[in-house]
Protein backbone atom coordinates (compact mmCIF):
# COMPACT_ATOMS: atom_id res chain seq x y z
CA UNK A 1 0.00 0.00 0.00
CA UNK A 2 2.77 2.66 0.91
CA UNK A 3 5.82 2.90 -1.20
CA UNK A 4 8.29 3.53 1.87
CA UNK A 5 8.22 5.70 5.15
CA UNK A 6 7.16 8.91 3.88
CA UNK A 7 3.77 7.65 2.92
CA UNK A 8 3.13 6.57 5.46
CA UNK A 9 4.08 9.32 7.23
CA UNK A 10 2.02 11.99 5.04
CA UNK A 11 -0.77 9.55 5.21
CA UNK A 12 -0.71 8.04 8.37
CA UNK A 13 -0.20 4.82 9.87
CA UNK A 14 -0.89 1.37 7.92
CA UNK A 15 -4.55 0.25 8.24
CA UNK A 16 -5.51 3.84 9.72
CA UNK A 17 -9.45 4.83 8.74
CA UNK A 18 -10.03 8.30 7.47
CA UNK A 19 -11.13 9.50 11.14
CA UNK A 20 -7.29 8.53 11.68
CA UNK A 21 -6.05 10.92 9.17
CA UNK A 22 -2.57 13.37 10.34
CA UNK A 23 -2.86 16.49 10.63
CA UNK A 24 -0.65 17.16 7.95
CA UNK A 25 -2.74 15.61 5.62
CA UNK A 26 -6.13 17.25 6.87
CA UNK A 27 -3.78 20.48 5.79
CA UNK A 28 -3.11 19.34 2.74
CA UNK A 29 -6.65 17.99 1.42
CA UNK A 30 -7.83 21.63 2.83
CA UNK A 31 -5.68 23.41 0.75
CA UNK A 32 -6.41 21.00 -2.30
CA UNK A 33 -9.70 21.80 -1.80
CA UNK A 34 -9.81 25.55 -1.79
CA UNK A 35 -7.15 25.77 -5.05
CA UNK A 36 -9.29 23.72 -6.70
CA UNK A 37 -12.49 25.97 -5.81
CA UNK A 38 -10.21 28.97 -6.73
CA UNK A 39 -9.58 27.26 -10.29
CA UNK A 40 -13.37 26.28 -10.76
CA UNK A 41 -14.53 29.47 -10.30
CA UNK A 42 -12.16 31.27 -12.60
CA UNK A 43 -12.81 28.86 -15.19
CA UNK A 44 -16.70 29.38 -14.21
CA UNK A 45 -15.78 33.40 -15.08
CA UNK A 46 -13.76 32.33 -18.24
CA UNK A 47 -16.06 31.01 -19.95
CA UNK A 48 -19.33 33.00 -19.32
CA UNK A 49 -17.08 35.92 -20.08
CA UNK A 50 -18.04 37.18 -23.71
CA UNK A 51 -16.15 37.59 -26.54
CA UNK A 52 -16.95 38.13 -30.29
CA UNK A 53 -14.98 37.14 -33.43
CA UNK A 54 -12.02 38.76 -34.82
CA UNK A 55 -12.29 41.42 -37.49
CA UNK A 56 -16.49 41.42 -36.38
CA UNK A 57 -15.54 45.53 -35.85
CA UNK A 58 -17.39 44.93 -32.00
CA UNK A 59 -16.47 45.47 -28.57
CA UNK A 60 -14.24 42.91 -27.04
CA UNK A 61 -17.24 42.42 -24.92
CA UNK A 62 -20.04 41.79 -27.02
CA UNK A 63 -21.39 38.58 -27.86
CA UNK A 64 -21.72 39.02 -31.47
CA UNK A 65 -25.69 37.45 -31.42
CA UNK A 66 -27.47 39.65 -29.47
CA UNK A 67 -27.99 43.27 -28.76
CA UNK A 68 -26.15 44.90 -26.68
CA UNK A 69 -27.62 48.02 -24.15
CA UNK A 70 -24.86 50.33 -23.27
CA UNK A 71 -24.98 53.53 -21.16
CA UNK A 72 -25.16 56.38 -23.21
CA UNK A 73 -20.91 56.88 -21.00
CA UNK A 74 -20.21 53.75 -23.29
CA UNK A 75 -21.04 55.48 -26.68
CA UNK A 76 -17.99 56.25 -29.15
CA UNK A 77 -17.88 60.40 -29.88
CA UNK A 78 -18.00 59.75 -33.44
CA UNK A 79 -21.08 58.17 -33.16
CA UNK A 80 -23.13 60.38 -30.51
CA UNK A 81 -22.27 63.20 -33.00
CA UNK A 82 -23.33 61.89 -36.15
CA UNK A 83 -26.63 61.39 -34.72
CA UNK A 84 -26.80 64.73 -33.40
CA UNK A 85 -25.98 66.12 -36.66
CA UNK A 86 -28.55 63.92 -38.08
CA UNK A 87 -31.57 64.90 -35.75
CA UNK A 88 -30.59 68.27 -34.42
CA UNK A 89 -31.07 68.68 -30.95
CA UNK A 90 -31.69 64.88 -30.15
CA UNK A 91 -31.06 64.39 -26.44
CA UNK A 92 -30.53 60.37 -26.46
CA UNK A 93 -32.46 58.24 -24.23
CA UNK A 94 -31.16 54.86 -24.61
CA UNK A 95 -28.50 53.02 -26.80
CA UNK A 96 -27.60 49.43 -27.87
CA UNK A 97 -25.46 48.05 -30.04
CA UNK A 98 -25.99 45.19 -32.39
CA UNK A 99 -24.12 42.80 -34.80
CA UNK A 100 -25.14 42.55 -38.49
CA UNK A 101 -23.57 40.74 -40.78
CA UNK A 102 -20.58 41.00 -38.50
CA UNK A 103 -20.61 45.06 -38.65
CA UNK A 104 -21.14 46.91 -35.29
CA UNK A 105 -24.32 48.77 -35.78
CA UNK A 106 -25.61 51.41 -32.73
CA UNK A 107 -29.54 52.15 -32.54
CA UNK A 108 -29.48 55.13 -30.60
CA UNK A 109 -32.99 56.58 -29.32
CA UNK A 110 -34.14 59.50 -27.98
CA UNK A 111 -36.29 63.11 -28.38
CA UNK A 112 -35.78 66.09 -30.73
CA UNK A 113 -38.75 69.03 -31.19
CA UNK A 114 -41.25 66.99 -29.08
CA UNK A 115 -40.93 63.93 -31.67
CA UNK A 116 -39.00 60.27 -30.70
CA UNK A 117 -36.13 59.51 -33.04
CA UNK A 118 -34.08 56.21 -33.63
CA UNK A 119 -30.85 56.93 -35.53
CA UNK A 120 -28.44 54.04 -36.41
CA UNK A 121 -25.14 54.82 -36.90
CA UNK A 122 -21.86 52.21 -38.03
CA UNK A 123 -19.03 52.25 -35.47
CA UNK A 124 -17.02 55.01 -37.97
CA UNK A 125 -19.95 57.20 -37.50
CA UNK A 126 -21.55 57.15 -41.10
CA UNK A 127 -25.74 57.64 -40.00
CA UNK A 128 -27.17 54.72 -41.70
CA UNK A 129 -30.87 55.18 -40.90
CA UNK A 130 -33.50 58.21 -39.18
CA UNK A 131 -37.02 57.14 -37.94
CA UNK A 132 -39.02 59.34 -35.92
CA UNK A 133 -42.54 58.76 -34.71
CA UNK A 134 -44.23 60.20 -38.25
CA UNK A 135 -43.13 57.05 -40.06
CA UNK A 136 -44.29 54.79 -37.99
CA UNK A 137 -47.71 56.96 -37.99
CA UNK A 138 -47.74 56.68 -41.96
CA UNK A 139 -46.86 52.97 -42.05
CA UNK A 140 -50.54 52.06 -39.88
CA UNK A 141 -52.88 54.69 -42.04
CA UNK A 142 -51.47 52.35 -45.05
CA UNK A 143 -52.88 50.04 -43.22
């Protein structure tokens, strides 16, 4: 069972039970114990951590298949002032960001002469679409 006297030193005497155990090797499982807790739980944070593709144009921290809400803090400059210039005097309400067809797109909402706006905007700041609350007026009299 033991290979010489240091096993059965670090594990106790021959035939011991495991109510038997040293105290040296109570130490030792109890620090197995915790390192392996540490390591499960940054693996655990490893992988829920999310990442998108390379070249996808994203934040490091967006998964690249779903919409993203940021703070409006989180917004690039070039992008918060294309869509002012866009809708002038927008004060934006909310933002998100979303993937399509691998191209960081931001749908930024908000208020501008008493009418709601969306604007989306590409990550470089070109303003790729303007809706406000008239369109979506027009689209249900067609109706």
């Amino acid at each position: 069972m033991f290979r010489g006297v240091a096993d059965a030193r670090l594990f106790g005497r021959c035939g011991t039970t495991a109510l038997e155990r040293s105290p040296r090797v109570e130490v030792a499982m109890k620090q197995l114990s915790w390192w392996l807790g540490v390591w499960m739980a940054l693996w655990c944070v490893a992988c829920s951590s999310s990442t998108t593709r390379v070249g996808d144009g994203g934040s490091p921290n967006l998964k690249a298949s779903r919409d993203h809400h940021l703070a409006l803090s989180e917004l690039p400059a070039a992008v918060t002032s294309a869509a002012i210039a866009a809708v002038p005097g927008l004060v934006i309400e909310s933002a998100e960001q979303e993937m399509e067809d691998g191209v960081a797109i931001y749908s930024l909402e908000g208020m501008a002469n008493g009418k709601a706006y969306c604007v989306e905007v590409s990550l470089d700041g070109k303003v790729l679409q303007v809706e406000d609350d008239d369109d979506d007026d027009e689209d249900e009299d067609e109706d």
